[in-house]
PDB file of N, CA and C in Angstrom:
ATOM      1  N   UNK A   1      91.995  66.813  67.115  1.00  0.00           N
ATOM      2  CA  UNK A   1      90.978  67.606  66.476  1.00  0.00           C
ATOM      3  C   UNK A   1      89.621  67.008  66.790  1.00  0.00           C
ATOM      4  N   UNK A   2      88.712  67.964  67.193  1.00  0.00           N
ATOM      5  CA  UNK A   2      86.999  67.391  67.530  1.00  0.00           C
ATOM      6  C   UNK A   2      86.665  67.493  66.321  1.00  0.00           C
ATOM      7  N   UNK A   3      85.628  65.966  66.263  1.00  0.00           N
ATOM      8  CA  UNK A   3      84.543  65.840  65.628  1.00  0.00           C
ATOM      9  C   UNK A   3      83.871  66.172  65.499  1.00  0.00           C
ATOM     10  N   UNK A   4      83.326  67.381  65.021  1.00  0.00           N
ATOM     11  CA  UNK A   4      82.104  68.499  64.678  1.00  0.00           C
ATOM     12  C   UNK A   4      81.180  67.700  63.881  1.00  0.00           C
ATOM     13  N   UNK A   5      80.119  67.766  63.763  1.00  0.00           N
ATOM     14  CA  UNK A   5      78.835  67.702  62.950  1.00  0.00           C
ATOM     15  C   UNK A   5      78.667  68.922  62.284  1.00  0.00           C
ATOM     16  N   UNK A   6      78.736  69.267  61.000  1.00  0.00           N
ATOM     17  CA  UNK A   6      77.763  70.193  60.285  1.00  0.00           C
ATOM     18  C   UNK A   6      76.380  69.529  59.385  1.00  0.00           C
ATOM     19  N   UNK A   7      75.280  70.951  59.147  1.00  0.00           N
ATOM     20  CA  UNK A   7      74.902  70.654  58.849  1.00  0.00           C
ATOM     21  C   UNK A   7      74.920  70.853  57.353  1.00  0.00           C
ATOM     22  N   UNK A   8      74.468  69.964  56.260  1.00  0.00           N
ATOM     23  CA  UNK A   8      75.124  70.586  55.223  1.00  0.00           C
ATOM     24  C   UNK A   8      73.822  69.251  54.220  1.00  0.00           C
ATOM     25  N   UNK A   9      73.834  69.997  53.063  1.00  0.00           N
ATOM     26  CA  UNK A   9      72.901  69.058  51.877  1.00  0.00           C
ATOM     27  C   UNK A   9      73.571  67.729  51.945  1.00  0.00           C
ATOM     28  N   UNK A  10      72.875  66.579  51.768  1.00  0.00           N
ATOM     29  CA  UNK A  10      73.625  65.493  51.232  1.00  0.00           C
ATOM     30  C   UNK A  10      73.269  64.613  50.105  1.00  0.00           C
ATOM     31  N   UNK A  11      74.942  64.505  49.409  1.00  0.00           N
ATOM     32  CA  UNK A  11      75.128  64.141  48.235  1.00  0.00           C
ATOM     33  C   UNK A  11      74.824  62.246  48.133  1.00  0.00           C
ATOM     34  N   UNK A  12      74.612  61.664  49.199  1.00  0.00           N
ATOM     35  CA  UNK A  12      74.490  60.216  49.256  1.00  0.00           C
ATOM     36  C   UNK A  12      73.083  60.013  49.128  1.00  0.00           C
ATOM     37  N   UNK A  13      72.133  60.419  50.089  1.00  0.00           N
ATOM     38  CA  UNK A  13      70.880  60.527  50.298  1.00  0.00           C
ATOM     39  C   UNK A  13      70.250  61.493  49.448  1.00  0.00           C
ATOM     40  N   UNK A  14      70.181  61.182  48.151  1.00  0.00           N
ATOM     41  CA  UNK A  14      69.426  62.631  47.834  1.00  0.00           C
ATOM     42  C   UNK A  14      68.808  62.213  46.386  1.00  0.00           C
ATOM     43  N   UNK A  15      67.417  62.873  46.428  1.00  0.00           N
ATOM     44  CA  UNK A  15      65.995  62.874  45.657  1.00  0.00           C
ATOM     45  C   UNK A  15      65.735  64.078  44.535  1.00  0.00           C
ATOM     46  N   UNK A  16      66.131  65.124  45.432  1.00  0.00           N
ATOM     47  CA  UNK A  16      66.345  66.579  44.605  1.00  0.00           C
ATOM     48  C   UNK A  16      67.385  67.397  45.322  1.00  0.00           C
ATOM     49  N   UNK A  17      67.235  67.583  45.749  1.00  0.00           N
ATOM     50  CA  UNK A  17      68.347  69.112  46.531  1.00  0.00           C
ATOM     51  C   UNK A  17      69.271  67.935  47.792  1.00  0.00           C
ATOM     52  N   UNK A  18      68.957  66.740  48.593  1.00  0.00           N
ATOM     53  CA  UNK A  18      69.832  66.799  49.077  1.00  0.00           C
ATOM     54  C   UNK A  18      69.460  66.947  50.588  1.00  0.00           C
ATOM     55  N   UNK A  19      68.291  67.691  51.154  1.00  0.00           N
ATOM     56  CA  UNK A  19      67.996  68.740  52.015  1.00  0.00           C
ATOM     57  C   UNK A  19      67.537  67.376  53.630  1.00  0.00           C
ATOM     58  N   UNK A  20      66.806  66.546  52.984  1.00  0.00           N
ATOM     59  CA  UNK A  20      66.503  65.352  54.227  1.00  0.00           C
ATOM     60  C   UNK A  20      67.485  64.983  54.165  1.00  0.00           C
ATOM     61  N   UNK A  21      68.061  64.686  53.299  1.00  0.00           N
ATOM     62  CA  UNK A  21      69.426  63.078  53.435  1.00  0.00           C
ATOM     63  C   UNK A  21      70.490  64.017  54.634  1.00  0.00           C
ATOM     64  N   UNK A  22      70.473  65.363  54.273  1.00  0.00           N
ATOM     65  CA  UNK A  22      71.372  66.109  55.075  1.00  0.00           C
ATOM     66  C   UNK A  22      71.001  65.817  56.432  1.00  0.00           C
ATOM     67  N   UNK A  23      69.392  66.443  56.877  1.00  0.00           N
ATOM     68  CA  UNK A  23      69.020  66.621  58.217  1.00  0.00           C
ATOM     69  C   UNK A  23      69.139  65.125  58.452  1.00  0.00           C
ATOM     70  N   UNK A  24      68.758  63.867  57.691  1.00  0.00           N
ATOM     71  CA  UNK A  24      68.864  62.743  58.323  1.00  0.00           C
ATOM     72  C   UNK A  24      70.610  62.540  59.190  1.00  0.00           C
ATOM     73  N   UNK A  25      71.252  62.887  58.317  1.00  0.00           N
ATOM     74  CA  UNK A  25      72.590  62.027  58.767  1.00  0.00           C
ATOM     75  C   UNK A  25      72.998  63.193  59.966  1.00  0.00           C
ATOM     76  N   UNK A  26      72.557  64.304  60.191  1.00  0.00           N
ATOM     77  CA  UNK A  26      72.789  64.824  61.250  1.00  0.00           C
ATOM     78  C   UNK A  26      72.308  64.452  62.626  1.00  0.00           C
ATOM     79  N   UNK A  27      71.119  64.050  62.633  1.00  0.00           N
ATOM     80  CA  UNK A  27      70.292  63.788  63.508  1.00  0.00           C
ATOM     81  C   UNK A  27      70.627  62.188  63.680  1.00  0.00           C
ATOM     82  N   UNK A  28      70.977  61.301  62.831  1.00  0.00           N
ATOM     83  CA  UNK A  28      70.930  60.580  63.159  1.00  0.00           C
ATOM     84  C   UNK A  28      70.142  59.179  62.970  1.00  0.00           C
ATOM     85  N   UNK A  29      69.123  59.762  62.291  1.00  0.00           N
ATOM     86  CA  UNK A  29      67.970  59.422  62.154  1.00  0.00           C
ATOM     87  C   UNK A  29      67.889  58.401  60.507  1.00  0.00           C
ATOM     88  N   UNK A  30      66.840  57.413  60.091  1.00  0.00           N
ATOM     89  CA  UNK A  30      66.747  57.361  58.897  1.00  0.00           C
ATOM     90  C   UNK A  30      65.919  58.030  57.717  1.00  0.00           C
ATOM     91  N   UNK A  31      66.684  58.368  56.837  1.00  0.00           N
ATOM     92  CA  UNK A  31      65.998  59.635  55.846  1.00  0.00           C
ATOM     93  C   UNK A  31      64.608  59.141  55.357  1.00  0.00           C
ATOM     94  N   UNK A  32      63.542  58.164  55.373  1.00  0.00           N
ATOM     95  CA  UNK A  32      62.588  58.183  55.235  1.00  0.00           C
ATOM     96  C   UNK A  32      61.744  58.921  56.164  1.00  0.00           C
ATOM     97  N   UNK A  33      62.330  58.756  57.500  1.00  0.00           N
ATOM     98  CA  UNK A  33      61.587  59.706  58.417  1.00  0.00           C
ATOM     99  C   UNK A  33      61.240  60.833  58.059  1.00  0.00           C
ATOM    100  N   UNK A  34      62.939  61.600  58.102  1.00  0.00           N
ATOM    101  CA  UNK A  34      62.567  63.086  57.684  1.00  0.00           C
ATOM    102  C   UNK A  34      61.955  63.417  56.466  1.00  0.00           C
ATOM    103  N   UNK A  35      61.733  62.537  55.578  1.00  0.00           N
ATOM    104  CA  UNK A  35      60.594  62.946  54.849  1.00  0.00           C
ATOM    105  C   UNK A  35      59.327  62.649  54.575  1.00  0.00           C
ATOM    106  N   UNK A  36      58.953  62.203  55.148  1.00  0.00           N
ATOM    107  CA  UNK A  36      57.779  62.220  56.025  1.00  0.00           C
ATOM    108  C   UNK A  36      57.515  63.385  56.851  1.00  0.00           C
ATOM    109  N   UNK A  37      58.315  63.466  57.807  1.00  0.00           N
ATOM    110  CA  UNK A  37      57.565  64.621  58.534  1.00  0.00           C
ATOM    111  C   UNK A  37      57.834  66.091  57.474  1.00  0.00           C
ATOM    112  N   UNK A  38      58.898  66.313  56.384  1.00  0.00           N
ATOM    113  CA  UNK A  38      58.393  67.088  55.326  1.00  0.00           C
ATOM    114  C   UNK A  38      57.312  66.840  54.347  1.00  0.00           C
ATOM    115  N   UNK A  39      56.754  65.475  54.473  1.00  0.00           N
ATOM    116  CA  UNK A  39      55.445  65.552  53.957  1.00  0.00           C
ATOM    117  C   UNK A  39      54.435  66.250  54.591  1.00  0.00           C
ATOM    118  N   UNK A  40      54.138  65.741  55.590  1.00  0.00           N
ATOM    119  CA  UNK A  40      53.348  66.235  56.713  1.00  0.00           C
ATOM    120  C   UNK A  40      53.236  67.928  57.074  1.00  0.00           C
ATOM    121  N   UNK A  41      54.402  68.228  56.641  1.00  0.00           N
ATOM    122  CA  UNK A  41      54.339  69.938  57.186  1.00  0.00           C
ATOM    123  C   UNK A  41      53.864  70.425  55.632  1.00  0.00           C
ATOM    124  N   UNK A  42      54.219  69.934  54.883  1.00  0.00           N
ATOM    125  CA  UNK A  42      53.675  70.087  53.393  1.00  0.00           C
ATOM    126  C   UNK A  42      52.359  70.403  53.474  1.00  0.00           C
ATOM    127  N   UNK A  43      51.505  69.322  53.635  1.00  0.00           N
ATOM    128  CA  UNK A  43      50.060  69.178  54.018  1.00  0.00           C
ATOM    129  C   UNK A  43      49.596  69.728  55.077  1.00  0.00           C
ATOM    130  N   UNK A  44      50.153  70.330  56.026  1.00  0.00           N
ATOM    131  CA  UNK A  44      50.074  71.170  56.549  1.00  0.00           C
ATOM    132  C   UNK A  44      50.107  72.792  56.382  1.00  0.00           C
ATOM    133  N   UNK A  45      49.830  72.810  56.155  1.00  0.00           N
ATOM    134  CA  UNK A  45      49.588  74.611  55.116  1.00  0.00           C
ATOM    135  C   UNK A  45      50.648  75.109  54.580  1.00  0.00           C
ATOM    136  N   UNK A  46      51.317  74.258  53.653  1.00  0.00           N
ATOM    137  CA  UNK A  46      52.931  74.102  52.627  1.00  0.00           C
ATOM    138  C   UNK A  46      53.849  74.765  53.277  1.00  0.00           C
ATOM    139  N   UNK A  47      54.118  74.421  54.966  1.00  0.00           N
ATOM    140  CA  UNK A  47      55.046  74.998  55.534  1.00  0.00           C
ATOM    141  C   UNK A  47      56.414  74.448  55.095  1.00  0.00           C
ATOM    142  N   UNK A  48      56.137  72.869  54.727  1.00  0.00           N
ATOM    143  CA  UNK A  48      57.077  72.097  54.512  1.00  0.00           C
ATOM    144  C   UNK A  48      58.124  72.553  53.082  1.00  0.00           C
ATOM    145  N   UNK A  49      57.043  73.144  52.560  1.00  0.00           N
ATOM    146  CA  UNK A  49      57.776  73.197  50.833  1.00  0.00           C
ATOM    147  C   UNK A  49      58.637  74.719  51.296  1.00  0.00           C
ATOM    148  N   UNK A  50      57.908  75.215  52.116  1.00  0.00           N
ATOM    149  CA  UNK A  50      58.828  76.424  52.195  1.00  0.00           C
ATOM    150  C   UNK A  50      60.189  76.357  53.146  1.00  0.00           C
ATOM    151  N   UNK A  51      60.125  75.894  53.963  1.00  0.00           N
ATOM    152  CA  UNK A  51      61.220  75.005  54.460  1.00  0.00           C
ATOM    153  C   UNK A  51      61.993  74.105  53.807  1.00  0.00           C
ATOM    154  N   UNK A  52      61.662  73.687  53.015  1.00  0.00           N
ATOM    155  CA  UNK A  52      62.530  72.828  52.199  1.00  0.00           C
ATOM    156  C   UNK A  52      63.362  73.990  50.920  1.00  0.00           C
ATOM    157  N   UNK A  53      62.609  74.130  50.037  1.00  0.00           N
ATOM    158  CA  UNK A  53      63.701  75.244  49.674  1.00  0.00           C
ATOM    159  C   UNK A  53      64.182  75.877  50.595  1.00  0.00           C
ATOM    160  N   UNK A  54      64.044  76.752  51.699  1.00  0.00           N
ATOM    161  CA  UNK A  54      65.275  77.694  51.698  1.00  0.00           C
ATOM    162  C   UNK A  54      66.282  76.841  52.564  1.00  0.00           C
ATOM    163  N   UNK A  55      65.865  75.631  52.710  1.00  0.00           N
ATOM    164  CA  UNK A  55      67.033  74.899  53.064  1.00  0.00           C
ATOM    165  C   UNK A  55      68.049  74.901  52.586  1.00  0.00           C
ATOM    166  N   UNK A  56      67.102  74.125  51.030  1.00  0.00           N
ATOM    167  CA  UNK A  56      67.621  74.231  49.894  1.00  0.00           C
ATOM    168  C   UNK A  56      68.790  75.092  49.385  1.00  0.00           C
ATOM    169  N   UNK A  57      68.616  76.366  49.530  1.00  0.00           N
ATOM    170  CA  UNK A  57      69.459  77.698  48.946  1.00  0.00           C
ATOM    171  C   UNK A  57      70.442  77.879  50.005  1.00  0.00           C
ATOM    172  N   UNK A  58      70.067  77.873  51.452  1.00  0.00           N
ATOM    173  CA  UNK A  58      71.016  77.861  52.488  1.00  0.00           C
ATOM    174  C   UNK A  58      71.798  77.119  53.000  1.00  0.00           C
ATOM    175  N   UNK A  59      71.618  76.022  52.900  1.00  0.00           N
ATOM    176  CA  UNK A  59      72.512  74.443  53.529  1.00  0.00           C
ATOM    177  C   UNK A  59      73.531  74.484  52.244  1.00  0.00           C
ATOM    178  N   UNK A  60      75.028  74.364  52.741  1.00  0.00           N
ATOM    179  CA  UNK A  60      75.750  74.335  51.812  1.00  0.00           C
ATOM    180  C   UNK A  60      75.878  72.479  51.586  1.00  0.00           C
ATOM    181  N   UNK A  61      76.362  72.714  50.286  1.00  0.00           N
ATOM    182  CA  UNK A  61      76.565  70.955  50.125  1.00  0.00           C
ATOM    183  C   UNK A  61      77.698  70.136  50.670  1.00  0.00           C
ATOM    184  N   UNK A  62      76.913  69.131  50.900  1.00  0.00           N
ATOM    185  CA  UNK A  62      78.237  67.664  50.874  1.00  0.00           C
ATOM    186  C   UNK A  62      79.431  67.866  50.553  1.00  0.00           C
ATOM    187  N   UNK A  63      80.461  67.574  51.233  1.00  0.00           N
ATOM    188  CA  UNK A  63      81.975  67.669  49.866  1.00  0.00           C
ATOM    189  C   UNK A  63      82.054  66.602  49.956  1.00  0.00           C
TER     190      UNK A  63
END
């Protein structure tokens, strides 16, 4: 059986919803990053906040 990656909220990494800790462990990456650059898009004409919820509502969770 292959090792798939989904992407999905995560229940380890998580502040409110879940939504970086997810994109972190997909990517690879460490979850301070990705939030950061959801700060940044934030402050950026609140692209970030809107991206983040419907992450939010769409990324199913962790099991």
């Amino acid at each position: 059986m292959s090792d798939v990656k989904k992407l999905c909220r995560s229940s380890k990494n998580k502040k409110i919803f879940g939504v970086c800790g997810g994109f972190a462990e997909y990517f690879d990456v460490d979850v301070t990053i990705m939030r950061i650059i959801f700060l940044i898009l934030f402050f950026a004409g609140s692209l970030g906040l809107w991206a983040y919820l419907i992450c939010a509502l769409v990324m199913p969770a962790d099991k």
